[in-house]
Protein backbone atom coordinates (compact mmCIF):
# COMPACT_ATOMS: atom_id res chain seq x y z
CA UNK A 1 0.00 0.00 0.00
CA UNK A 2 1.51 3.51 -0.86
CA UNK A 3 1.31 6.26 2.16
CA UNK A 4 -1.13 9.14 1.55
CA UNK A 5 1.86 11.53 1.66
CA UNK A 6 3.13 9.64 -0.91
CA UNK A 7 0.17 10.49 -3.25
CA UNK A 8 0.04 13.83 -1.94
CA UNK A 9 3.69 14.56 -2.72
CA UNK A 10 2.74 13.42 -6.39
CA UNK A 11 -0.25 15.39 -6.81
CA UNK A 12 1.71 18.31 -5.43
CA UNK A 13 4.65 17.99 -7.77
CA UNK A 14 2.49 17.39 -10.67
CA UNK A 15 0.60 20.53 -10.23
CA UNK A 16 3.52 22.61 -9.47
CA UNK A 17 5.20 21.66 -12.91
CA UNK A 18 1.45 22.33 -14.42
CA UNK A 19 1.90 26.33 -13.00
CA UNK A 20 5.53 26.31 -14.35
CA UNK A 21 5.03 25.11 -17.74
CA UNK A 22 1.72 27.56 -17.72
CA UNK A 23 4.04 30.55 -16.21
CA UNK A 24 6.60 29.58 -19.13
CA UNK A 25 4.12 30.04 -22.08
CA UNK A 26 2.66 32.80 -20.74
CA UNK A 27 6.25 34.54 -20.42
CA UNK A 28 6.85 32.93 -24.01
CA UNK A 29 3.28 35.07 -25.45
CA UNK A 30 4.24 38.18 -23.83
CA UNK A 31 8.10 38.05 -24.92
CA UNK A 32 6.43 37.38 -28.93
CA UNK A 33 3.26 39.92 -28.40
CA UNK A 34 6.59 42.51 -27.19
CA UNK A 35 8.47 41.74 -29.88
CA UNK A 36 5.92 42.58 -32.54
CA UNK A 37 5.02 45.98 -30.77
CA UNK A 38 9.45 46.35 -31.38
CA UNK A 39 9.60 45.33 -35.07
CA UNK A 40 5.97 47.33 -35.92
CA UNK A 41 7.32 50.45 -33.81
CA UNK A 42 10.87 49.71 -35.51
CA UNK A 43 8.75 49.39 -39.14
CA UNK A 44 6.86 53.07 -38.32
CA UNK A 45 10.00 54.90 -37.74
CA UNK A 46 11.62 53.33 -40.51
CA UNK A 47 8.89 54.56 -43.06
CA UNK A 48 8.73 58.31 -41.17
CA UNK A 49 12.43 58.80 -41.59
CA UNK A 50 11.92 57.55 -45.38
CA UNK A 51 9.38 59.73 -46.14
CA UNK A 52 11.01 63.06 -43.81
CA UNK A 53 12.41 65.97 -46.73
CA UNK A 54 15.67 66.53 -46.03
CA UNK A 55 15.46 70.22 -46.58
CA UNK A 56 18.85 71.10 -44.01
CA UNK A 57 21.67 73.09 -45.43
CA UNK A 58 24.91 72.72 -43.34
CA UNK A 59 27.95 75.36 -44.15
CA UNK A 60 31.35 76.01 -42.27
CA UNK A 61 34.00 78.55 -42.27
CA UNK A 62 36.67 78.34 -40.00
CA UNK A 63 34.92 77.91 -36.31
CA UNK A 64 31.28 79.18 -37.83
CA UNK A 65 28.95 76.56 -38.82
CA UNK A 66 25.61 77.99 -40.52
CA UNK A 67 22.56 75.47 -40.54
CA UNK A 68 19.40 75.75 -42.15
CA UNK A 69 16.53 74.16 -41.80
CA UNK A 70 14.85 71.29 -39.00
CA UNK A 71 17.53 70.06 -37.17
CA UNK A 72 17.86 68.33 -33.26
CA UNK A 73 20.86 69.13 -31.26
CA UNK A 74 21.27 66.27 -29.17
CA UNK A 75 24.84 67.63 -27.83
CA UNK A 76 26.70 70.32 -26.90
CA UNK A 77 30.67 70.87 -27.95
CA UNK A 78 33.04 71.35 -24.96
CA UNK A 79 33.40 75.29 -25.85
CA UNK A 80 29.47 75.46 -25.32
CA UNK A 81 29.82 73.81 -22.03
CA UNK A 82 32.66 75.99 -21.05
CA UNK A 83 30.66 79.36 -22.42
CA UNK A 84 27.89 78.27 -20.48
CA UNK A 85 29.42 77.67 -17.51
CA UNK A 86 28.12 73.99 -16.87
CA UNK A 87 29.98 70.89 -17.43
């Protein structure tokens, strides 16, 4: 005759791997349903920058740069820095 604890140990471990594998395709949805949202969002920007005029005119001469048109600073140079007194 097998102990009840026996059983119960069974039935315990069984249903514990049930939640795992359940946790692991869960996790495995969400990781695909995410990585659609990436390659759509990645596919949107991709056909905005395609279809952006590039209208910007760039000129130097010596240490003056002219620029016309949209453009995004996303920097500043170390003399800017300096000039503005932050670092």
């Amino acid at each position: 005759m097998i102990p009840k604890w026996t059983k119960f140990t069974s039935k315990l471990a069984a249903k514990e791997s049930q939640d795992a594998a359940r946790a692991e395709r869960e996790l495995a949805q969400k990781l695909k349903e995410e990585e659609k949202e990436i390659k759509e969002e990645e596919a949107e920007n991709t056909a905005k920058e395609e279809q952006a005029p590039i209208d910007t005119k760039v000129a130097a001469e010596g240490k003056k740069v002219t620029v016309e048109g949209k453009v995004t600073v996303e920097g500043k140079s170390n003399g800017e820095e300096q000039a503005n007194g932050s670092n």
